[in-house]
C-alpha atoms as a PDB file:
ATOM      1  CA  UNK A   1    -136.482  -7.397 173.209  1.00  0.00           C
ATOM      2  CA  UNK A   2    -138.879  -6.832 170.582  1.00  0.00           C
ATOM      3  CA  UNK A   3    -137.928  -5.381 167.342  1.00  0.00           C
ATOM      4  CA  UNK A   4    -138.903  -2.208 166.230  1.00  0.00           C
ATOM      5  CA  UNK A   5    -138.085   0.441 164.437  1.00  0.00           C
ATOM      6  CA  UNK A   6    -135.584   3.051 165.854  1.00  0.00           C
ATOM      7  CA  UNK A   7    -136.958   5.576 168.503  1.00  0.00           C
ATOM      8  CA  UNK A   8    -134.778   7.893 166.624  1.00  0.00           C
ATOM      9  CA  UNK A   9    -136.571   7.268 163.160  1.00  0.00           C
ATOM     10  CA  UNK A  10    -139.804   7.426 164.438  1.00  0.00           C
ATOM     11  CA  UNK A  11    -139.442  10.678 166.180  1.00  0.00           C
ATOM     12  CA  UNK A  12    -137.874  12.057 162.985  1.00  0.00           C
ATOM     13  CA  UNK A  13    -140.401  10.463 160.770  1.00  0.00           C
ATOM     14  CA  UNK A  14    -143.092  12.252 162.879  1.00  0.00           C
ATOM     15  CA  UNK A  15    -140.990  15.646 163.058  1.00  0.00           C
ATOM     16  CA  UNK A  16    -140.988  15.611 158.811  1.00  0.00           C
ATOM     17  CA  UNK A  17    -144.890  14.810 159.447  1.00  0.00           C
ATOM     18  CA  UNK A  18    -145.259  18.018 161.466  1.00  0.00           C
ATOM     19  CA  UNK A  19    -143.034  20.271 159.038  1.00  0.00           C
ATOM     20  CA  UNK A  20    -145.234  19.126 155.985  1.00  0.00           C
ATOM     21  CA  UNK A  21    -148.424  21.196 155.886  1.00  0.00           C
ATOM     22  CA  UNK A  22    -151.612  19.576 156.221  1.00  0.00           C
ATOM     23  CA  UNK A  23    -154.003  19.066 153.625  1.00  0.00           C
ATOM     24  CA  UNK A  24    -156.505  21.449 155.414  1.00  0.00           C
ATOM     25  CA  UNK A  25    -153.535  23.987 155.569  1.00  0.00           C
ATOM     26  CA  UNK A  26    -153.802  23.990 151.830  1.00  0.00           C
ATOM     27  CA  UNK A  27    -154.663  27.037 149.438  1.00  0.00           C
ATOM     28  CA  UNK A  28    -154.110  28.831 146.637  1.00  0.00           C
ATOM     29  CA  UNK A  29    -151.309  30.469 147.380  1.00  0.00           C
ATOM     30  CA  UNK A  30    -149.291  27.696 148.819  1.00  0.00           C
ATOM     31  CA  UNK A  31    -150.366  25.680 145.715  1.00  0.00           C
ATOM     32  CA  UNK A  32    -148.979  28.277 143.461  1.00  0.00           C
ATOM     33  CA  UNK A  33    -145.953  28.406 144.986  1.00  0.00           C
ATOM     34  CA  UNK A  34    -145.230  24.543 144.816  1.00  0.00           C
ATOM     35  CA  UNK A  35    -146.060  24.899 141.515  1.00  0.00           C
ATOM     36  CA  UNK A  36    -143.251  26.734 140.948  1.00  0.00           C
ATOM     37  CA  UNK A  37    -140.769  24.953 142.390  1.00  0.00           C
ATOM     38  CA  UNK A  38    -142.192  22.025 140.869  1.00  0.00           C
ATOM     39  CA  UNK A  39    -141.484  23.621 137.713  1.00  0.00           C
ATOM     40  CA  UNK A  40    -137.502  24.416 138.801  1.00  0.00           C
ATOM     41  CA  UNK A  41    -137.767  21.295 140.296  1.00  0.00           C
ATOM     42  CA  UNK A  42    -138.138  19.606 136.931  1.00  0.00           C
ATOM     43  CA  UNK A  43    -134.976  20.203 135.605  1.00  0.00           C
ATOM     44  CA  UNK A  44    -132.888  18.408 138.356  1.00  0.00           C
ATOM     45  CA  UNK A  45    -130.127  16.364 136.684  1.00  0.00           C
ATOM     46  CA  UNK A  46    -129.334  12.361 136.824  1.00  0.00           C
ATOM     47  CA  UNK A  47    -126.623  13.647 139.467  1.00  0.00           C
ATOM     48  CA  UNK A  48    -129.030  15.651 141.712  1.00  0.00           C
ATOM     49  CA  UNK A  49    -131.022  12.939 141.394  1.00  0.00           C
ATOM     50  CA  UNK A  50    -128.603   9.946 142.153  1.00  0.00           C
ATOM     51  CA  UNK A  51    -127.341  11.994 145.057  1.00  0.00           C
ATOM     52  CA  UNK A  52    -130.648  12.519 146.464  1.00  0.00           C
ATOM     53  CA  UNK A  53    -131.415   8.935 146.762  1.00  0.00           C
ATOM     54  CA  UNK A  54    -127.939   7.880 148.092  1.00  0.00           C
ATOM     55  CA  UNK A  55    -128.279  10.171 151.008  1.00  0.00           C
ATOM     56  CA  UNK A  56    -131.575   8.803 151.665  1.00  0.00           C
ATOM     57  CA  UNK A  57    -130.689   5.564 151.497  1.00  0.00           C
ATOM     58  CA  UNK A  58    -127.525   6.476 153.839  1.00  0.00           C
ATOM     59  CA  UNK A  59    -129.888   8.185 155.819  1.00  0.00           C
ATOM     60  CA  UNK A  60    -132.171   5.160 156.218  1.00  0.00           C
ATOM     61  CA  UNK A  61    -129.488   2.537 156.706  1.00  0.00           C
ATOM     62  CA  UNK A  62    -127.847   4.613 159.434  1.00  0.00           C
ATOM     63  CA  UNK A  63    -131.164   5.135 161.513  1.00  0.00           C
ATOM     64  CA  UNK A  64    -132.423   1.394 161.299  1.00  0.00           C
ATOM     65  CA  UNK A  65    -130.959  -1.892 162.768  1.00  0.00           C
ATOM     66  CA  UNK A  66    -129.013  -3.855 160.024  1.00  0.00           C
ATOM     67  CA  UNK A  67    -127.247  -7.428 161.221  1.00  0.00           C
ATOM     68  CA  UNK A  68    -124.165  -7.684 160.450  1.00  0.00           C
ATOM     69  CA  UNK A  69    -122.207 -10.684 157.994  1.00  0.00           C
ATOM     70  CA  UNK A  70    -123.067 -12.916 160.836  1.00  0.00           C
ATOM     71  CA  UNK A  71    -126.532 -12.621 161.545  1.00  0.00           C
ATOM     72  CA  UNK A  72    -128.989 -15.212 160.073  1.00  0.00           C
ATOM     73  CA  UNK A  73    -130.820 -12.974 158.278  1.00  0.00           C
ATOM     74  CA  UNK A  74    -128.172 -11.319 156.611  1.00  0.00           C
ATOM     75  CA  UNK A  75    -126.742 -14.841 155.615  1.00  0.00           C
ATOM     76  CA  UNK A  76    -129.573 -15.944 153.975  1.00  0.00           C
ATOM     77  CA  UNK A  77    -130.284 -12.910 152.048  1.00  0.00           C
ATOM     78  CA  UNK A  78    -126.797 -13.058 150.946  1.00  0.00           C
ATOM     79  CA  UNK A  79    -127.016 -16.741 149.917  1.00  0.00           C
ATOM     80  CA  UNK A  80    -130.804 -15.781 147.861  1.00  0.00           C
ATOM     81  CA  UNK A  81    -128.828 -13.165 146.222  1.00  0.00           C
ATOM     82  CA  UNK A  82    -126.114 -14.306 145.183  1.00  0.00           C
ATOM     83  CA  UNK A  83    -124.981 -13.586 141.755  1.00  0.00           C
ATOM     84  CA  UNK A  84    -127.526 -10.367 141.752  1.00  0.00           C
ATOM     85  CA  UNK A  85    -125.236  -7.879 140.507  1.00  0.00           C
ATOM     86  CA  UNK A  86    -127.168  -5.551 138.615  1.00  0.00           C
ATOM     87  CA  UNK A  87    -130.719  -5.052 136.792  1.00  0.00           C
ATOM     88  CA  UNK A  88    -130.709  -3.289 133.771  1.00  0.00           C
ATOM     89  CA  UNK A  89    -127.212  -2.052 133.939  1.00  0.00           C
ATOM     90  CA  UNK A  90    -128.418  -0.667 137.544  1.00  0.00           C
ATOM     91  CA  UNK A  91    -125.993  -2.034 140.367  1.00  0.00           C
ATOM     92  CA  UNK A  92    -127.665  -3.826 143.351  1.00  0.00           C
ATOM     93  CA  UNK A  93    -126.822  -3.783 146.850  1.00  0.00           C
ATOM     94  CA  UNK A  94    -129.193  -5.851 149.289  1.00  0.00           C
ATOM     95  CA  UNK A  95    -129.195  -5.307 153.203  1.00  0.00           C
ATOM     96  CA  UNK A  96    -131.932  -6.614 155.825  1.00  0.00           C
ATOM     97  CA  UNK A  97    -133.573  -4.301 158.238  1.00  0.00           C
ATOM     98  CA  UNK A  98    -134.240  -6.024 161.586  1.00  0.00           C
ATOM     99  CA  UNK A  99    -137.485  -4.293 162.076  1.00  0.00           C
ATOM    100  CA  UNK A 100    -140.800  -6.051 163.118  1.00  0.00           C
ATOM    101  CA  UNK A 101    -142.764  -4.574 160.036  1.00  0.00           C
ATOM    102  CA  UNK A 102    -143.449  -6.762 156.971  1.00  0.00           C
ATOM    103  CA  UNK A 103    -142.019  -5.043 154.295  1.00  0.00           C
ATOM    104  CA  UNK A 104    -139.271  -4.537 151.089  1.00  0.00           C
ATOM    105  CA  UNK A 105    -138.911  -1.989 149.338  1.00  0.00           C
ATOM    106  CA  UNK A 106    -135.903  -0.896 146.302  1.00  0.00           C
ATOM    107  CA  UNK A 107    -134.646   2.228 145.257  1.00  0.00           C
ATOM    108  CA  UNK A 108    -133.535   3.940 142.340  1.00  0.00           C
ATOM    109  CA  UNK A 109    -130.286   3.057 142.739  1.00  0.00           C
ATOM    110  CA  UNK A 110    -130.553  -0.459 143.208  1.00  0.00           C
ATOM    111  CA  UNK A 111    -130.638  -0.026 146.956  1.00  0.00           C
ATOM    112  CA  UNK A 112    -132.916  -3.278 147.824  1.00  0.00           C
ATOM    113  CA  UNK A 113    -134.250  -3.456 151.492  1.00  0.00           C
ATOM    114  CA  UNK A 114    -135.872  -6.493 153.295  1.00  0.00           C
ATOM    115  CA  UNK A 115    -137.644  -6.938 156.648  1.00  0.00           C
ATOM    116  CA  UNK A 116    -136.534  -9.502 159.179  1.00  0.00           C
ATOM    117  CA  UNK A 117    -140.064  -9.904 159.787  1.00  0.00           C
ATOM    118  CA  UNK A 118    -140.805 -10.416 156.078  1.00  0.00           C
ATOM    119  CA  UNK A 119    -138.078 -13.105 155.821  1.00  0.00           C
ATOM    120  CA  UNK A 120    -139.770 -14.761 158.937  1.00  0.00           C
ATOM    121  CA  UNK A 121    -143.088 -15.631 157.103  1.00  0.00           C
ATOM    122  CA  UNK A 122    -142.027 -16.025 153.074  1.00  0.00           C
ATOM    123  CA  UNK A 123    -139.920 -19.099 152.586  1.00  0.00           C
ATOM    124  CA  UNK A 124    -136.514 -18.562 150.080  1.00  0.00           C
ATOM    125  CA  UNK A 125    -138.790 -18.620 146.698  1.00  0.00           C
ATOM    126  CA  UNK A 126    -141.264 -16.497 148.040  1.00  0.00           C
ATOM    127  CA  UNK A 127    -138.542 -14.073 148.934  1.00  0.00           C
ATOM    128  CA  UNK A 128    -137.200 -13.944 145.898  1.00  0.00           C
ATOM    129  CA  UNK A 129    -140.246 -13.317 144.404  1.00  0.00           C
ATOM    130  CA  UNK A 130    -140.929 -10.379 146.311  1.00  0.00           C
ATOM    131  CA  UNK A 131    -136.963  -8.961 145.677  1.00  0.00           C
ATOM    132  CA  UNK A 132    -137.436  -9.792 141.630  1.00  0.00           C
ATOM    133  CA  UNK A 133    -141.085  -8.007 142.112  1.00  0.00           C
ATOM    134  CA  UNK A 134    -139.617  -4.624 144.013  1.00  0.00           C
ATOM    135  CA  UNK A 135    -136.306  -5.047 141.337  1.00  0.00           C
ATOM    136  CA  UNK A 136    -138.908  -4.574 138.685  1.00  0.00           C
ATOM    137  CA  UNK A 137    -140.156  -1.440 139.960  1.00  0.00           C
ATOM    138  CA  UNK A 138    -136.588  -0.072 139.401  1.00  0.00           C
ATOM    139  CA  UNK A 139    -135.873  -1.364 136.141  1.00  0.00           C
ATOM    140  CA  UNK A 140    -139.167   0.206 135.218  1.00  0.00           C
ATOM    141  CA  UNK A 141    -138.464   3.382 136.793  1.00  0.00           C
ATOM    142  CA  UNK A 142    -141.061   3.644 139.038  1.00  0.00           C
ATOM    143  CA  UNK A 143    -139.252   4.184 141.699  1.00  0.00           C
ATOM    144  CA  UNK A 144    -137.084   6.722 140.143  1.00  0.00           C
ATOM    145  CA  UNK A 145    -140.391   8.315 139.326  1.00  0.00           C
ATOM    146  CA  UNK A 146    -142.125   7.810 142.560  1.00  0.00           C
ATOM    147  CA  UNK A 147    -139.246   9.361 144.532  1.00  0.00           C
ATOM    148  CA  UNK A 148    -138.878  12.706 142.093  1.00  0.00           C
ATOM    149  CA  UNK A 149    -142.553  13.204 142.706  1.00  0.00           C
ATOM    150  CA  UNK A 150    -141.524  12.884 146.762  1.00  0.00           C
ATOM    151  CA  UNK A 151    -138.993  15.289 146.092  1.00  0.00           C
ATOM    152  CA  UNK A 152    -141.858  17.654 143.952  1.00  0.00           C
ATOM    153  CA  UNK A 153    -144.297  17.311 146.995  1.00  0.00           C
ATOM    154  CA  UNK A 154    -143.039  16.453 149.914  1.00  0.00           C
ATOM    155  CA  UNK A 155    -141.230  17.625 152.947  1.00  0.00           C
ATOM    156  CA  UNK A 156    -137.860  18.763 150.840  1.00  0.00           C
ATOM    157  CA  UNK A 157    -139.472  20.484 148.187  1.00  0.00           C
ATOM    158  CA  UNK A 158    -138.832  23.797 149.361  1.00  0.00           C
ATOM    159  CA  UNK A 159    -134.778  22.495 149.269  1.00  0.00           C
ATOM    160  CA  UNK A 160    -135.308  20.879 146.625  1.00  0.00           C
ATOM    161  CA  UNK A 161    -136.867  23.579 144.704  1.00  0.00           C
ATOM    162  CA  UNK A 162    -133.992  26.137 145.472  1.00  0.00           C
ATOM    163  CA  UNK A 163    -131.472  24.197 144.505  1.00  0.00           C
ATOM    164  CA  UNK A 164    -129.291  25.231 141.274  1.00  0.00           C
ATOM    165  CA  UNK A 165    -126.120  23.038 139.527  1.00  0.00           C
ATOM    166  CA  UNK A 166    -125.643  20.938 143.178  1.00  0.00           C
ATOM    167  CA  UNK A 167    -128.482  18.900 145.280  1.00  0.00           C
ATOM    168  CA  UNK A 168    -129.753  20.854 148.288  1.00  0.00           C
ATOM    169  CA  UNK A 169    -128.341  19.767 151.832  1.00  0.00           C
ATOM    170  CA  UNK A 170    -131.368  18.249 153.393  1.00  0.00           C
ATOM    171  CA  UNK A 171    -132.454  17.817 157.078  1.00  0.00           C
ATOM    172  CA  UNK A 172    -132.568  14.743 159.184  1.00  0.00           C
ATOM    173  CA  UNK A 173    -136.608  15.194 159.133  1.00  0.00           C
ATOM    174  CA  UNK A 174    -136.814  16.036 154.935  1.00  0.00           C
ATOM    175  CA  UNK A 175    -134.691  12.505 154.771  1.00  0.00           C
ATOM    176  CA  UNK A 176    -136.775  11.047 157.142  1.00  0.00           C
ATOM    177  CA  UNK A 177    -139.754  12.400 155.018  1.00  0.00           C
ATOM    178  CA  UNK A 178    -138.299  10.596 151.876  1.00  0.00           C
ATOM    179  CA  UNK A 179    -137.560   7.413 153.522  1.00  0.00           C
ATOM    180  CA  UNK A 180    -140.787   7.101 154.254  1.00  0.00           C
ATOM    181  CA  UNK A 181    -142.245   7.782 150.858  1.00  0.00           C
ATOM    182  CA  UNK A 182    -139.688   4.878 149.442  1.00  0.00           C
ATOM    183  CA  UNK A 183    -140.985   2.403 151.929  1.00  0.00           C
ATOM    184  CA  UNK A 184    -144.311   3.465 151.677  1.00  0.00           C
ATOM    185  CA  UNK A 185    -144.556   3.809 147.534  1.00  0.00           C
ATOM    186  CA  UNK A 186    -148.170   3.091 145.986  1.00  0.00           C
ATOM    187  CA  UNK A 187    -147.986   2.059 142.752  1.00  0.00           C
ATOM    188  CA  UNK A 188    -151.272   2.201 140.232  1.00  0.00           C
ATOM    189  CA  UNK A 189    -152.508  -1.294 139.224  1.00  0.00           C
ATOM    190  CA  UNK A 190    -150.665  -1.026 135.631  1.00  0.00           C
ATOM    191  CA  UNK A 191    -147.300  -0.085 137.266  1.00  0.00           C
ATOM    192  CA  UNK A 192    -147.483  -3.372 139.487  1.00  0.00           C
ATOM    193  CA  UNK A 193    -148.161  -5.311 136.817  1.00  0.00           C
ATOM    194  CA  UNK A 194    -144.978  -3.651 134.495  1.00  0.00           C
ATOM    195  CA  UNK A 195    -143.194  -4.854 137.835  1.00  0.00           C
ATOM    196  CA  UNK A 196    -144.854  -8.553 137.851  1.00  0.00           C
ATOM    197  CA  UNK A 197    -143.611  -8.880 134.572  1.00  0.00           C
ATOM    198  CA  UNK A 198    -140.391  -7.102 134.758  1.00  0.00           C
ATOM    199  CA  UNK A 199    -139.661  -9.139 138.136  1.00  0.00           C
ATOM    200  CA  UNK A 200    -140.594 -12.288 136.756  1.00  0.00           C
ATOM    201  CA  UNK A 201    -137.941 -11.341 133.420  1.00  0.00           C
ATOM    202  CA  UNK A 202    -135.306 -10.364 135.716  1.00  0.00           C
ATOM    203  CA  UNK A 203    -135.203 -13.831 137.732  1.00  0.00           C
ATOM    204  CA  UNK A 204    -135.182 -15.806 134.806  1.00  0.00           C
ATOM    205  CA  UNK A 205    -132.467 -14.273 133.286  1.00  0.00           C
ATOM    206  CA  UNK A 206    -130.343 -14.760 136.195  1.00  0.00           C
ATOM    207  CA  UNK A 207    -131.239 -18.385 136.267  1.00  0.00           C
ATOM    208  CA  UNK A 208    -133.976 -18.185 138.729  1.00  0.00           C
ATOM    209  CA  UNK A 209    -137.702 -19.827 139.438  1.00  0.00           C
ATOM    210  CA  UNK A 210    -140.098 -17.215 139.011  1.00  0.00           C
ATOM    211  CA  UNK A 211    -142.904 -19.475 140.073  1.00  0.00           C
ATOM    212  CA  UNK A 212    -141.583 -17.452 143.744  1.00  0.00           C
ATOM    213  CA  UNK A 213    -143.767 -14.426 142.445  1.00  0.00           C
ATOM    214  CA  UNK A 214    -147.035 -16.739 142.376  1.00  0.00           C
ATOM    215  CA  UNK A 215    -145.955 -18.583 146.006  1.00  0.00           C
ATOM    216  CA  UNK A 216    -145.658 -14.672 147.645  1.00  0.00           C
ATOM    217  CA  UNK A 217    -149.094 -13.638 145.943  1.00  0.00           C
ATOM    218  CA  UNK A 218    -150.893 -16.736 147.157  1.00  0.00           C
ATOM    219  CA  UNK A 219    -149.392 -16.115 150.230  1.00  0.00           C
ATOM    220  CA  UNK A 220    -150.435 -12.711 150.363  1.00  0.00           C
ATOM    221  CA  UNK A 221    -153.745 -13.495 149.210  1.00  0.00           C
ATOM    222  CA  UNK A 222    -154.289 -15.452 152.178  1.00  0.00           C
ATOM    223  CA  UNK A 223    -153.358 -12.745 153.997  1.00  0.00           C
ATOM    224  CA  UNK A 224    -155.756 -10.986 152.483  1.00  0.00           C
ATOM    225  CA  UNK A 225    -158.333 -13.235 153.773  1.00  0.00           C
ATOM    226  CA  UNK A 226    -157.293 -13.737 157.281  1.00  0.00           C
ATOM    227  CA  UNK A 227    -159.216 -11.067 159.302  1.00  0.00           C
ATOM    228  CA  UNK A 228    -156.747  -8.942 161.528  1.00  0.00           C
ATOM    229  CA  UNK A 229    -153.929  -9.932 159.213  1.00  0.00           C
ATOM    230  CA  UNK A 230    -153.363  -7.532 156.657  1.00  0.00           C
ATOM    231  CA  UNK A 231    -150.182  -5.525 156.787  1.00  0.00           C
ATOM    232  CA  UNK A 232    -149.404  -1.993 154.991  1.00  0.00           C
ATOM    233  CA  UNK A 233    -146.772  -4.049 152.595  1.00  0.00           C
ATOM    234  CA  UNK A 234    -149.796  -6.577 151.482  1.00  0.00           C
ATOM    235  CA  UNK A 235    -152.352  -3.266 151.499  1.00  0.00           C
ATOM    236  CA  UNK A 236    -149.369  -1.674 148.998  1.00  0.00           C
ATOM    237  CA  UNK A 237    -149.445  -4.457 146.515  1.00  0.00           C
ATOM    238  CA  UNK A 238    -152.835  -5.145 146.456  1.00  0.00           C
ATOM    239  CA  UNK A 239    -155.680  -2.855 145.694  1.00  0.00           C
ATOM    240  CA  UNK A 240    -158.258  -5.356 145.935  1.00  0.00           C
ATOM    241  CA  UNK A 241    -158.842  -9.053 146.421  1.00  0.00           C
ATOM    242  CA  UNK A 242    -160.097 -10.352 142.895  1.00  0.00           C
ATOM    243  CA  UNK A 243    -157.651  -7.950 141.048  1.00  0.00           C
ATOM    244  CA  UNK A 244    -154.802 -10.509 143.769  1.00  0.00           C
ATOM    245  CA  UNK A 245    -156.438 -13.790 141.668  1.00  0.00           C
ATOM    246  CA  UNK A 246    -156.007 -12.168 138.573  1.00  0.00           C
ATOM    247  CA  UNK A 247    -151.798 -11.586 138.816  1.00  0.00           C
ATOM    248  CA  UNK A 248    -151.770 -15.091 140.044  1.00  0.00           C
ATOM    249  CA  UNK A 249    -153.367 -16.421 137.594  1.00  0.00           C
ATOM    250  CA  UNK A 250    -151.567 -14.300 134.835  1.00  0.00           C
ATOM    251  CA  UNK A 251    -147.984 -15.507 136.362  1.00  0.00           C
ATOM    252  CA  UNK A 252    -149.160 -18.637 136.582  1.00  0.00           C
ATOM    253  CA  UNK A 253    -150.268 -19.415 133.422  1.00  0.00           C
ATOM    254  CA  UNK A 254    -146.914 -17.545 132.031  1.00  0.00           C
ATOM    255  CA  UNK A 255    -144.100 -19.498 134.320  1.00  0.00           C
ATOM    256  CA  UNK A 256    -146.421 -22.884 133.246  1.00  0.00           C
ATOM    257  CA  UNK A 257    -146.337 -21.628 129.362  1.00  0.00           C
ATOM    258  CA  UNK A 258    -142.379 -20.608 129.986  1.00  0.00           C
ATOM    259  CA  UNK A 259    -142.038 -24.599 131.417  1.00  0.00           C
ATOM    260  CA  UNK A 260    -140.961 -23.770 134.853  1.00  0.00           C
ATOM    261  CA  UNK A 261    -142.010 -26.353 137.516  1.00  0.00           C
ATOM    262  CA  UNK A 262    -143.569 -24.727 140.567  1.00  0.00           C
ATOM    263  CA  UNK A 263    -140.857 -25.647 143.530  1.00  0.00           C
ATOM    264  CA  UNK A 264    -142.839 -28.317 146.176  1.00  0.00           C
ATOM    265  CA  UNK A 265    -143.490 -25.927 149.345  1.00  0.00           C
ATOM    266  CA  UNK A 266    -141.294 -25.163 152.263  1.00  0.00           C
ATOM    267  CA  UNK A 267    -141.523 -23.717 155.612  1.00  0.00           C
ATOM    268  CA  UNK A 268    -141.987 -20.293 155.996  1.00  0.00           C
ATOM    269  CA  UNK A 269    -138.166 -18.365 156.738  1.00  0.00           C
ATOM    270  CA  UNK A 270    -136.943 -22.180 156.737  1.00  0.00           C
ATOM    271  CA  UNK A 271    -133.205 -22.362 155.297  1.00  0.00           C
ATOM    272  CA  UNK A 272    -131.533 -19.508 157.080  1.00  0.00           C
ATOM    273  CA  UNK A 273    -128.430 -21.574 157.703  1.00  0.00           C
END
C-alpha cells in the first residue's frame, strides 16, 4: 500500500482551505477587521502561544501515520538523534511521519518532524543536516514567528483574535489550517541563512559533522537540476539555483576553515538497522 497522507488530514486540510476566504473575497472591510484582531492578537502571551503550538502539533501527530519504537524509520531517527535534548534551552522531541512527501519541518516547541520518504533518499549525515538546518529555524525563532503570523492571518484568526487570558479552543479544520502553515513555512533568503548557520552551530556543539548541511544542499541542488524532480520541501529551501551554490559554498568553506573532514559518501537511507 502506498503511503500517503491521511484521508482524514487531507479532507480537513481542504475544509480549513474552504473556511479561509479567498484572496478575490478580499476588501476593505474584511481587511479592517483582521486588522483588528491582529492588533488584540498581538498581545497573546508565551502560554497562549506554547499552547497553541502543542495542540497543533497533537493535532498533527494524531492525524498522520507515526511507526512505532520498532519501525526502521523510527530506529534510525532515534539512533541520529541521540543525545539531542534541547537547542537553546528549547526541549526536542523527534518523531517520523510515514508519509510519501519529502519533507521536515520543526516547531516552536522543539517538535521536530521527518518524512519516511525524506529518510529514504538523504543518507544519516544528510539527515542530520537537514534536522540541525530546521533546529536552527527554532533557535532563531522563525518558526515561533512564522506560526504567530499563521495565527494573525490564517484560518484561526477570528479564534484567535477573541481570545482573552486563555488560548481559544480551535477546530479540527483551524488546526488543520496551522499544520499546514508549519509544514509549509517559507522563509526569506536571510532567515535560511540565520538557520544554515545556526544549524551548522547547533551540530557542532553536540559533537556532530556539519559537513551533513553541504551533503543535503548538494543533494538538493541536484534535485534542482533533474527535470520532474523538484519537490515543495527543495522549492521551500531554495529560491533559486545560483543563490543553492552560494550556501554550499559558504558552509563549505566554513566546516573546511572549522577543520571538519567531509564524511566519504554513503547510500542514500543506508544504515537503518
Amino acid at each position: 500500500m502506498l503511503k500517503n497522507l491521511s484521508i482524514k488530514v487531507v479532507s480537513l486540510l481542504l475544509m480549513a482551505a474552504a473556511a479561509a476566504p479567498a484572496s478575490a473575497q478580499f476588501n476593505l472591510k474584511k481587511a479592517v477587521g483582521a486588522a483588528s484582531k491582529a492588533a488584540q492578537a498581538m498581545t497573546l502571551t508565551d502560554e497562549q502561544m506554547a499552547a497553541y503550538v502543542k495542540e497543533s502539533v497533537d493535532w498533527m501527530d494524531k492525524n498522520n501515520p507515526v511507526p512505532d519504537e520498532n519501525n526502521e524509520y523510527t530506529k534510525r531517527l532515534r539512533r541520529l538523534t541521540d543525545g539531542l535534548k534541547d537547542a537553546d534551552g528549547i526541549p526536542l522531541n523527534f518523531k517520523v511521519y510515514d508519509v510519501i512527501d519529502v519533507n521536515a519541518f520543526a516547531c516552536p516547541d522543539g517538535s521536530v518532524r521527518v518524512f519516511s520518504s525524506l529518510m529514504d533518499i538523504m543518507s544519516d549525515d544528510e539527515l542530520l543536516g537537514i534536522i540541525g538546518h530546521e533546529i536552527g529555524h527554532v533557535t532563531r525563532r522563525h518558526s515561533k514567528n512564522q506560526f504567530k503570523q499563521q495565527l494573525l492571518t490564517g484560518a484561526a484568526k477570528d479564534a484567535v483574535g477573541a481570545a482573552s487570558s486563555k488560548a481559544a479552543v480551535l477546530t479540527d479544520s483551524q488546526l488543520g489550517a496551522l499544520g499546514e502553515g508549519l509544514i509549509g513555512a517559507k522563509y526569506s533568503q536571510k532567515q535560511e541563512n540565520e538557520a544554515d548557520d545556526a544549524g551548522y552551530d547547533f551540530l557542532v556543539a553536540n559533537g556532530k559533522n556539519p559537513w551533513g548541511i553541504v551533503m543535503a544542499f548538494e543533494k538538493f541542488q541536484k534535485m534542482e537540476g533533474d527535470s520532474g524532480s523538484k519537490t515543495s520541501y527543495v522549492q521551500k529551501m531554495f529560491s533559486s539555483h545560483p543563490e543553492t551554490a552560494k550556501r554550499i559554498k559558504r558552509m563549505t568553506e566554513r566546516a573546511t576553515k572549522d577543520g571538519f573532514t567531509r564524511p566519504a559518501a554513503t547510500e542514500e537511507g543506508a544504515a537503518r538497522k
